[in-house]
C-alpha atoms as a PDB file:
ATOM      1  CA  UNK A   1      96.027-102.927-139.060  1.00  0.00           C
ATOM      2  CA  UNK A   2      97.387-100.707-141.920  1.00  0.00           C
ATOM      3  CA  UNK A   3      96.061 -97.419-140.304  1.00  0.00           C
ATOM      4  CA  UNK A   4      97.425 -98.586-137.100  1.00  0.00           C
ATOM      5  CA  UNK A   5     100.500 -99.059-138.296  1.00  0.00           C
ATOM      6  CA  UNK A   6     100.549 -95.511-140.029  1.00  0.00           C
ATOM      7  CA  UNK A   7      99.389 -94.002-137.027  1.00  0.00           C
ATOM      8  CA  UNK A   8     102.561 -95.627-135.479  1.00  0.00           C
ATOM      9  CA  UNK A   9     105.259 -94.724-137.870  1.00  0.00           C
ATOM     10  CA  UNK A  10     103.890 -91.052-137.386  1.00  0.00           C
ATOM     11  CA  UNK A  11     104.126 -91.320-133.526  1.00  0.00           C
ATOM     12  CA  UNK A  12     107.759 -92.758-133.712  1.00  0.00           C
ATOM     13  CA  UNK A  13     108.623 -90.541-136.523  1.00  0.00           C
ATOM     14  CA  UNK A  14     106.956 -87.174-134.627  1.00  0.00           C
ATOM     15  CA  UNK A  15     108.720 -88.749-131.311  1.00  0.00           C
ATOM     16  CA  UNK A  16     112.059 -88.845-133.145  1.00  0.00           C
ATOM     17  CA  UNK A  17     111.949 -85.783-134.659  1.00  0.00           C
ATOM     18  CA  UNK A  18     110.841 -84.159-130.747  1.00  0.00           C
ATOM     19  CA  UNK A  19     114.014 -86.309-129.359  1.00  0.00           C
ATOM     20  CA  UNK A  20     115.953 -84.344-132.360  1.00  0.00           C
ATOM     21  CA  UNK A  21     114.527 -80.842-131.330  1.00  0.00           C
ATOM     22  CA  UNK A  22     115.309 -81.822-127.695  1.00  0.00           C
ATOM     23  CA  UNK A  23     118.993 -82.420-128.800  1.00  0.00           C
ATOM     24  CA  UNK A  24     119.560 -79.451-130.634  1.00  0.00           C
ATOM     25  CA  UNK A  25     117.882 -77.441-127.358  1.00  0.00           C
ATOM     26  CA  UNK A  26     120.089 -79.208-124.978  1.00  0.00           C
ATOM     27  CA  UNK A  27     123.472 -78.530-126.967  1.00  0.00           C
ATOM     28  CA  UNK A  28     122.356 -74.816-127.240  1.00  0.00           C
ATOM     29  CA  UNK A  29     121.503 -74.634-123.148  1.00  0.00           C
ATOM     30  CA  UNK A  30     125.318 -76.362-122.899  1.00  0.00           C
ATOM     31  CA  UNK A  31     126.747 -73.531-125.251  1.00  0.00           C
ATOM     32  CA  UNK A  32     124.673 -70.735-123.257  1.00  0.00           C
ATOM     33  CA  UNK A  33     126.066 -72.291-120.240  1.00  0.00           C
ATOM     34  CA  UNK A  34     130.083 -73.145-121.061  1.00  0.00           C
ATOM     35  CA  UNK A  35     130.011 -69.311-122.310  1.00  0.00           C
ATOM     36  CA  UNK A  36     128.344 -68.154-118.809  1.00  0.00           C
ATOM     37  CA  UNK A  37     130.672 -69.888-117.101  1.00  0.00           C
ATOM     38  CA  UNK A  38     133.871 -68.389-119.230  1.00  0.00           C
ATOM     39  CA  UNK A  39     132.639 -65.390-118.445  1.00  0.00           C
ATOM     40  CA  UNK A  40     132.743 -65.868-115.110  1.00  0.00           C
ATOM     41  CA  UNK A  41     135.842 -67.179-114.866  1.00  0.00           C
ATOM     42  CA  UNK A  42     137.649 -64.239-116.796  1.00  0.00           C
ATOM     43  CA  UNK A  43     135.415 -61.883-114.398  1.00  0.00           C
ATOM     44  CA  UNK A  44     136.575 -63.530-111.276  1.00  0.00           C
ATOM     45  CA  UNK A  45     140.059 -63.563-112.956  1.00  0.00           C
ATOM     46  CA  UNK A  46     140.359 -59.884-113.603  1.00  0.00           C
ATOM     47  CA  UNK A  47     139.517 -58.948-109.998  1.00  0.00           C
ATOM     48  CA  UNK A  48     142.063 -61.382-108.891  1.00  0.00           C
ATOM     49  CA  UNK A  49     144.364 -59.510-111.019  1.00  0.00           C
ATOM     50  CA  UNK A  50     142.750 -55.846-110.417  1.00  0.00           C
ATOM     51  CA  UNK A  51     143.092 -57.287-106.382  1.00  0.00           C
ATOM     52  CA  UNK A  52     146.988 -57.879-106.989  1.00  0.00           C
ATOM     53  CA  UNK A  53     147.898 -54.687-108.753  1.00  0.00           C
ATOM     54  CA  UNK A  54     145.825 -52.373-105.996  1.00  0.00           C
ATOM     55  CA  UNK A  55     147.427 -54.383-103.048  1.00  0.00           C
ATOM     56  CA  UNK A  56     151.076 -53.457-104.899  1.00  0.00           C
ATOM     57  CA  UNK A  57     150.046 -50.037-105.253  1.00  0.00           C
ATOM     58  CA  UNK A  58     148.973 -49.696-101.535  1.00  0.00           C
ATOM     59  CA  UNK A  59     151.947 -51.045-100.502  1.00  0.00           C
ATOM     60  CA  UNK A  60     153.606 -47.516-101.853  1.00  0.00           C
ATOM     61  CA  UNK A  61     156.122 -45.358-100.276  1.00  0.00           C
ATOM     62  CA  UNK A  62     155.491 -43.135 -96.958  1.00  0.00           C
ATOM     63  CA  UNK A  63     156.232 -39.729 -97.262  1.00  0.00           C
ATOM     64  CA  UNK A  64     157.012 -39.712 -93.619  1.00  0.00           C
ATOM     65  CA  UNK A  65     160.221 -39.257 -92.429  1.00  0.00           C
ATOM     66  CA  UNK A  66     159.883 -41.683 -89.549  1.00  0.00           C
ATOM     67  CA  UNK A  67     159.112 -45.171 -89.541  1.00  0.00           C
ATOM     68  CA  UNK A  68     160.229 -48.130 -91.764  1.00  0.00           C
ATOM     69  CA  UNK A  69     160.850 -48.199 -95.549  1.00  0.00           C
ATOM     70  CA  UNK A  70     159.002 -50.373 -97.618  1.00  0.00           C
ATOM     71  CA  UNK A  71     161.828 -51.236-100.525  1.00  0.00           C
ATOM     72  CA  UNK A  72     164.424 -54.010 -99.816  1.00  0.00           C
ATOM     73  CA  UNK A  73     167.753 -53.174-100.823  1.00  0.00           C
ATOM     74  CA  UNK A  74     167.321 -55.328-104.567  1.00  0.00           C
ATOM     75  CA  UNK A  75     163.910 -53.101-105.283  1.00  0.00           C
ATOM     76  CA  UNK A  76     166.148 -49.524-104.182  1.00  0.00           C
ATOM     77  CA  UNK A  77     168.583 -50.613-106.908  1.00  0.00           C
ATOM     78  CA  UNK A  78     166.554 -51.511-109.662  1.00  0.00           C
ATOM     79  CA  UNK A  79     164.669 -47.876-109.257  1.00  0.00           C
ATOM     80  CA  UNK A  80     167.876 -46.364-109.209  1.00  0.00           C
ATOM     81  CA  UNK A  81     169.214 -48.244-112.106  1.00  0.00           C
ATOM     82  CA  UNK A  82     166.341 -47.562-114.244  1.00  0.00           C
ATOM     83  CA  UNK A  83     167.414 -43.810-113.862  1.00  0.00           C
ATOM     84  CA  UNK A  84     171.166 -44.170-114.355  1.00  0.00           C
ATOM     85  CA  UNK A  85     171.739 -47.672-116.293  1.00  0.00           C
ATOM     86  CA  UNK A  86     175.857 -46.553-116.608  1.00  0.00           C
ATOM     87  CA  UNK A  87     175.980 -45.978-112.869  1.00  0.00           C
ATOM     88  CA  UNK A  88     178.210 -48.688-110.798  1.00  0.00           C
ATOM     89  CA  UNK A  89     175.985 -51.017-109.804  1.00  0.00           C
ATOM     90  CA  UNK A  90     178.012 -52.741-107.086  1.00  0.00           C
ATOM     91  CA  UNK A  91     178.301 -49.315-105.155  1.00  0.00           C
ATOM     92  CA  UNK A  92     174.820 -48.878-105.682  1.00  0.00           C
ATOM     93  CA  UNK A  93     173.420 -52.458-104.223  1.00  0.00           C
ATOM     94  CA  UNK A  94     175.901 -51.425-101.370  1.00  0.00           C
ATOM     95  CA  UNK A  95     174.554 -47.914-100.834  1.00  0.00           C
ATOM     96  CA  UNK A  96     170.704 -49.065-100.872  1.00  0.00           C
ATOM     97  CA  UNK A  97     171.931 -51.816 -97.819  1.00  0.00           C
ATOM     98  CA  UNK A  98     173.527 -49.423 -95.941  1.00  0.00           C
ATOM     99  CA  UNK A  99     170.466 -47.102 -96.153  1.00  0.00           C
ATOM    100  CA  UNK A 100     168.225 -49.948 -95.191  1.00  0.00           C
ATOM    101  CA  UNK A 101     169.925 -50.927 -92.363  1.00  0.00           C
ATOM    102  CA  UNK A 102     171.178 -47.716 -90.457  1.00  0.00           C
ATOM    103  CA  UNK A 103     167.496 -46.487 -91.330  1.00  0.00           C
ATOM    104  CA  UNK A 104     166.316 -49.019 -89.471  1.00  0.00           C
ATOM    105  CA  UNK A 105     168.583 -48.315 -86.266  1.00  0.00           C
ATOM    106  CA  UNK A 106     167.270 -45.169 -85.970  1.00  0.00           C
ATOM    107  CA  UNK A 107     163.945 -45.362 -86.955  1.00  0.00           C
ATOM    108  CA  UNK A 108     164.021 -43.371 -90.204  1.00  0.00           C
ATOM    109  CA  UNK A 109     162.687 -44.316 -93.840  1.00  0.00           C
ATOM    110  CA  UNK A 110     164.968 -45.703 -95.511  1.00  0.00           C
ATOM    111  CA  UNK A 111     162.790 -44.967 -98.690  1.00  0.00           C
ATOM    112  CA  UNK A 112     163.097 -41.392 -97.881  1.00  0.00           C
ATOM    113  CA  UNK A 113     166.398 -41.428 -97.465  1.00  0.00           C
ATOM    114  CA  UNK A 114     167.206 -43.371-100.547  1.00  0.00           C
ATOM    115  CA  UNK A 115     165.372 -40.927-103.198  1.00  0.00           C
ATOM    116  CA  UNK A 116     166.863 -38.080-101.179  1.00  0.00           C
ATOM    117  CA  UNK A 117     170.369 -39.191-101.822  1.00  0.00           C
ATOM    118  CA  UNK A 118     169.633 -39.689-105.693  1.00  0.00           C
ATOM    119  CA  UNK A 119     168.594 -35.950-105.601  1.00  0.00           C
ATOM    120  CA  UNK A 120     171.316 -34.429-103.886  1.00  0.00           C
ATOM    121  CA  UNK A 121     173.702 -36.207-105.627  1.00  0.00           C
ATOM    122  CA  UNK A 122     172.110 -36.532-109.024  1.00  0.00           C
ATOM    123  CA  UNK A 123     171.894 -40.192-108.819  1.00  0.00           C
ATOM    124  CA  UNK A 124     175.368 -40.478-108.060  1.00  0.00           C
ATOM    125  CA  UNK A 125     176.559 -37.899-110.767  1.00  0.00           C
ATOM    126  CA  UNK A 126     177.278 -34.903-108.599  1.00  0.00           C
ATOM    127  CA  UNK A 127     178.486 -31.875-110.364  1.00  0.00           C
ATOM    128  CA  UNK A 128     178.421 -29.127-107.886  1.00  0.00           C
ATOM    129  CA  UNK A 129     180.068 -28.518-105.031  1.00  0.00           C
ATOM    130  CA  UNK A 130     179.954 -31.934-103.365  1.00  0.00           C
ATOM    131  CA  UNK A 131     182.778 -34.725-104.748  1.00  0.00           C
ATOM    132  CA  UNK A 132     181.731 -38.418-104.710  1.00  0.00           C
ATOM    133  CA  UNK A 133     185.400 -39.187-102.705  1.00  0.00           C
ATOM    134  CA  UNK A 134     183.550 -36.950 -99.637  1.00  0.00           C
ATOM    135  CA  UNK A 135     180.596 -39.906 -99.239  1.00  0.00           C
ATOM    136  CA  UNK A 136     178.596 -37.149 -98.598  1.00  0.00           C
ATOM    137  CA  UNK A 137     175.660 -38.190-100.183  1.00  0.00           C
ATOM    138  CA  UNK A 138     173.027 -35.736 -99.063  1.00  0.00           C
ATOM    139  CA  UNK A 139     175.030 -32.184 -99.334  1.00  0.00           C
ATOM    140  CA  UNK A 140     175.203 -31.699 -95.650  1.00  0.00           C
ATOM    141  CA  UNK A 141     176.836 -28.378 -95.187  1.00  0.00           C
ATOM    142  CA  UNK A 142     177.311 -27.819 -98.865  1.00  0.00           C
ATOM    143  CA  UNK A 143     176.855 -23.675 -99.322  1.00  0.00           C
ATOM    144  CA  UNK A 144     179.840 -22.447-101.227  1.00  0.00           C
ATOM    145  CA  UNK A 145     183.122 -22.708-102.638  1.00  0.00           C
ATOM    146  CA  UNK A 146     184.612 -22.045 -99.362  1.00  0.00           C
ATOM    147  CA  UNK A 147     182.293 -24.628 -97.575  1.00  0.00           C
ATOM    148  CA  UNK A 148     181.727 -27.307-100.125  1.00  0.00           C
ATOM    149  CA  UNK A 149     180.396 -29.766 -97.710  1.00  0.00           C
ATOM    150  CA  UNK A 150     181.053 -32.041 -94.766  1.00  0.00           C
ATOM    151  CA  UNK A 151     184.033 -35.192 -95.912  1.00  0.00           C
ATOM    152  CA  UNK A 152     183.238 -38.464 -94.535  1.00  0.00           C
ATOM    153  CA  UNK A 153     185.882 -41.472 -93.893  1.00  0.00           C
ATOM    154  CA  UNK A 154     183.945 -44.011 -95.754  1.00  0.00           C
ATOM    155  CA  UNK A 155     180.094 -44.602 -97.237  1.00  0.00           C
ATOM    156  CA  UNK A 156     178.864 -46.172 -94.050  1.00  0.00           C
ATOM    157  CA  UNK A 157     179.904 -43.225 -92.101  1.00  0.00           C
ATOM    158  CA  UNK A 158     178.516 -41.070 -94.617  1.00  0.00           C
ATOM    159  CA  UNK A 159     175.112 -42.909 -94.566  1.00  0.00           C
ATOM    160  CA  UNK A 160     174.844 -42.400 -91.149  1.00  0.00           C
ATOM    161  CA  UNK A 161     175.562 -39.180 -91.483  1.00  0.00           C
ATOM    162  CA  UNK A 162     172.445 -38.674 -94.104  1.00  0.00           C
ATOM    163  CA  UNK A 163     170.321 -40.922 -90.991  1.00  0.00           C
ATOM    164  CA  UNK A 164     171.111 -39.189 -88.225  1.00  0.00           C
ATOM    165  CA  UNK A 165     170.858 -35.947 -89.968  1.00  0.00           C
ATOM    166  CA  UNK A 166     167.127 -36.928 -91.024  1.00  0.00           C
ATOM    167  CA  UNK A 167     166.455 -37.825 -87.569  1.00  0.00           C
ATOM    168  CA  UNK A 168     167.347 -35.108 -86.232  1.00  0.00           C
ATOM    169  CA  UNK A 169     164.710 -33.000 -88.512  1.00  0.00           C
ATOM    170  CA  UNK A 170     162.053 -35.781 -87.499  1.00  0.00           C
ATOM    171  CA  UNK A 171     162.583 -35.655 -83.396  1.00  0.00           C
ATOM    172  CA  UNK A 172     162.759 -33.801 -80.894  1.00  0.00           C
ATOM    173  CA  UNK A 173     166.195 -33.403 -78.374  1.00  0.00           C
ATOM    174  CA  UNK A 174     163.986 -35.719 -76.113  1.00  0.00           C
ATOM    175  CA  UNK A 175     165.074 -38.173 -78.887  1.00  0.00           C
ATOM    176  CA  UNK A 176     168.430 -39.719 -78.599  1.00  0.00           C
ATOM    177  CA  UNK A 177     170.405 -41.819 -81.419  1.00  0.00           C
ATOM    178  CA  UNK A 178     171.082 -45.537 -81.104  1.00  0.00           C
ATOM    179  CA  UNK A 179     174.525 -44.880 -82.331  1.00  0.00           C
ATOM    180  CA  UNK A 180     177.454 -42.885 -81.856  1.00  0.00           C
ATOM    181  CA  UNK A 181     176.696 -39.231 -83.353  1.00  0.00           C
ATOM    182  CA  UNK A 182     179.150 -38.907 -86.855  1.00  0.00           C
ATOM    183  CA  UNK A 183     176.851 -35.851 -87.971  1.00  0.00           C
ATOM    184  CA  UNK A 184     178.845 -32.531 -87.267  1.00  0.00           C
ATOM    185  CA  UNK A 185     175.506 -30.490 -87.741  1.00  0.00           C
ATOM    186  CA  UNK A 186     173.473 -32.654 -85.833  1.00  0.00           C
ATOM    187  CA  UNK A 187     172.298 -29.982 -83.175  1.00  0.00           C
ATOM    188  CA  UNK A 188     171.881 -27.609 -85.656  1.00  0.00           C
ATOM    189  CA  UNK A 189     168.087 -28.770 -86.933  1.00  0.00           C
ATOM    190  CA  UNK A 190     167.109 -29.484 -83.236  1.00  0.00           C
ATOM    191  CA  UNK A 191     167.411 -25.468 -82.497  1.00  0.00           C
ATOM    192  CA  UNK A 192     164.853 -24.628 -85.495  1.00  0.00           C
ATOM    193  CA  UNK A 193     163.560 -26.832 -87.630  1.00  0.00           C
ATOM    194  CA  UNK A 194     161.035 -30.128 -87.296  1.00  0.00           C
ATOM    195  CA  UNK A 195     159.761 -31.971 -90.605  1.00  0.00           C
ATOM    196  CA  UNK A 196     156.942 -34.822 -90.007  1.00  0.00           C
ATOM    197  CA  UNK A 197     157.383 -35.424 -93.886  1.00  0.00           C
ATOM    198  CA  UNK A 198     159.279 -34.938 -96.839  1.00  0.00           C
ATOM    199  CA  UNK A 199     157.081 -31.853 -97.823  1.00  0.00           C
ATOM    200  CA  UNK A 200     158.271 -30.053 -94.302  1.00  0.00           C
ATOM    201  CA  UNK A 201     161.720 -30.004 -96.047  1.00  0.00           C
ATOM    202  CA  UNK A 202     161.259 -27.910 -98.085  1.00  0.00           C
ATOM    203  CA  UNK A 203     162.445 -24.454 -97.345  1.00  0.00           C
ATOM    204  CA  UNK A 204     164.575 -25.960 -94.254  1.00  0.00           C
ATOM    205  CA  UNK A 205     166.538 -28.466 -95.399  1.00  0.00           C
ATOM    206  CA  UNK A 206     166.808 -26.988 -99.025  1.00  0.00           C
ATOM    207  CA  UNK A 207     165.793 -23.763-100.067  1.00  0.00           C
ATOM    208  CA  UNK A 208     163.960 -25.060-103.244  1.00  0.00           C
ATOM    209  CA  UNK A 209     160.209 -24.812-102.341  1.00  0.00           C
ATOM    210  CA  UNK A 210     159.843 -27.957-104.692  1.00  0.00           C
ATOM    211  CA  UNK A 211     161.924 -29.841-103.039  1.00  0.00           C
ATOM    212  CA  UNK A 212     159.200 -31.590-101.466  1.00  0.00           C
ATOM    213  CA  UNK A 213     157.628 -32.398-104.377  1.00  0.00           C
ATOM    214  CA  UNK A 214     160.194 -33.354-106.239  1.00  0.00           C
ATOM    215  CA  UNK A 215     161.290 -36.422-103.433  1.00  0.00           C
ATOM    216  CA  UNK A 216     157.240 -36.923-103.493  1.00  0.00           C
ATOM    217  CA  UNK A 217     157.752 -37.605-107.366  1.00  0.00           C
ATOM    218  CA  UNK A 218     160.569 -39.719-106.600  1.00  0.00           C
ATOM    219  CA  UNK A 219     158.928 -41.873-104.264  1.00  0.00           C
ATOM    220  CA  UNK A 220     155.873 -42.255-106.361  1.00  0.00           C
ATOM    221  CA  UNK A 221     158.501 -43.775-109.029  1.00  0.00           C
ATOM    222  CA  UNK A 222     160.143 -46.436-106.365  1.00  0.00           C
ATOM    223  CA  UNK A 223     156.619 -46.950-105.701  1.00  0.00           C
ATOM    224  CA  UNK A 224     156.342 -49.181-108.730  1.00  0.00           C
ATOM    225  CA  UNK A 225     159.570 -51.292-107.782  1.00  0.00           C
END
């Protein structure tokens, strides 16, 4: 009876002690797993993430000078802002509207013509031989003293001016515009020069042979708005 009873303390004794081992297994098997399973959570949560920023970044700027711009007026003013925080914004946030919408009349980027505006005009600084009162915000027929540049009645007309200007670089005559022409050198591009892009303007529409590049840089900024 004695030896049974030994032999029984042992068994319940060896059984607790496997339950115990069994325990300690199972916790570490739990650990193992909860940390697998973080890890896949922060791995699924950085693609997530990685999928966002790439999706932003495709939704970049064409360098084309037809077709629709990507930037809403808001995202045009914030880029042009973070170049120029003493500019006015109010003029701004009105500028960046009208370019959305008359680019959108005629079929041009308004993108485009946003950043090309903040380089002629130096962001709205000027300086040379265009005045901000001529809301002539892309230097059209700005060569010298004696021809400082084309005046327009107000910044709509002015805008449209920029527009119809860039579509007539983009088109062919074929090509009419939706709206009444306000661009006195409209018919000039059509006899000579066609741009696809913003990198076909250079050496036509300015004589800088960055000057592609240098809207290219631009748009790569706005890109990020």
């Amino acid at each position: 009876m004695y030896i049974y009873m030994k032999k029984l303390c042992l068994f319940g004794s060896k059984k607790e002690k496997n339950h115990e081992n069994f325990s300690k297994t199972d916790n570490q098997n739990m650990k193992k797993m909860t940390f697998k399973l973080k890890i896949l959570f922060l791995c699924m949560l950085s693609l997530l993430l990685f999928s966002c920023v790439t999706s932003r970044l495709s939704e970049g700027c064409s360098r084309d000078l037809l077709g629709n711009g990507s930037k809403n007026p808001e995202q045009l003013v914030n880029f042009f802002m973070n170049h120029k925080p003493d500019a006015d914004r109010e003029k701004v946030g009105r500028l960046a509207k009208l370019y959305v919408e008359e680019g959108a009349i005629e079929g041009i980027n308004s993108d485009v013509a946003f950043v090309q505006m903040c380089l002629e005009t130096g962001f709205l600084s000027y300086g040379n031989l265009v005045l901000p009162e001529m809301n002539n915000f892309c230097g059209l027929g700005a060569m010298d003293a004696e021809h400082p540049g084309e005046w327009f009645e107000s910044e709509q007309i002015g805008v449209r001016a920029h527009i119809q200007h860039l579509q007539a670089y983009a088109t062919t005559a074929k090509v009419s515009l939706k709206q009444e022409l306000v661009d006195p050198r409209y018919s000039w591009p059509h006899k000579a020069k066609f741009a696809r892009n913003v990198h076909e303007l250079a050496g036509h529409w300015a004589m800088d042979p960055d000057y592609g590049v240098k809207l290219d840089n631009l748009l790569s900024e706005l890109s990020q708005w």
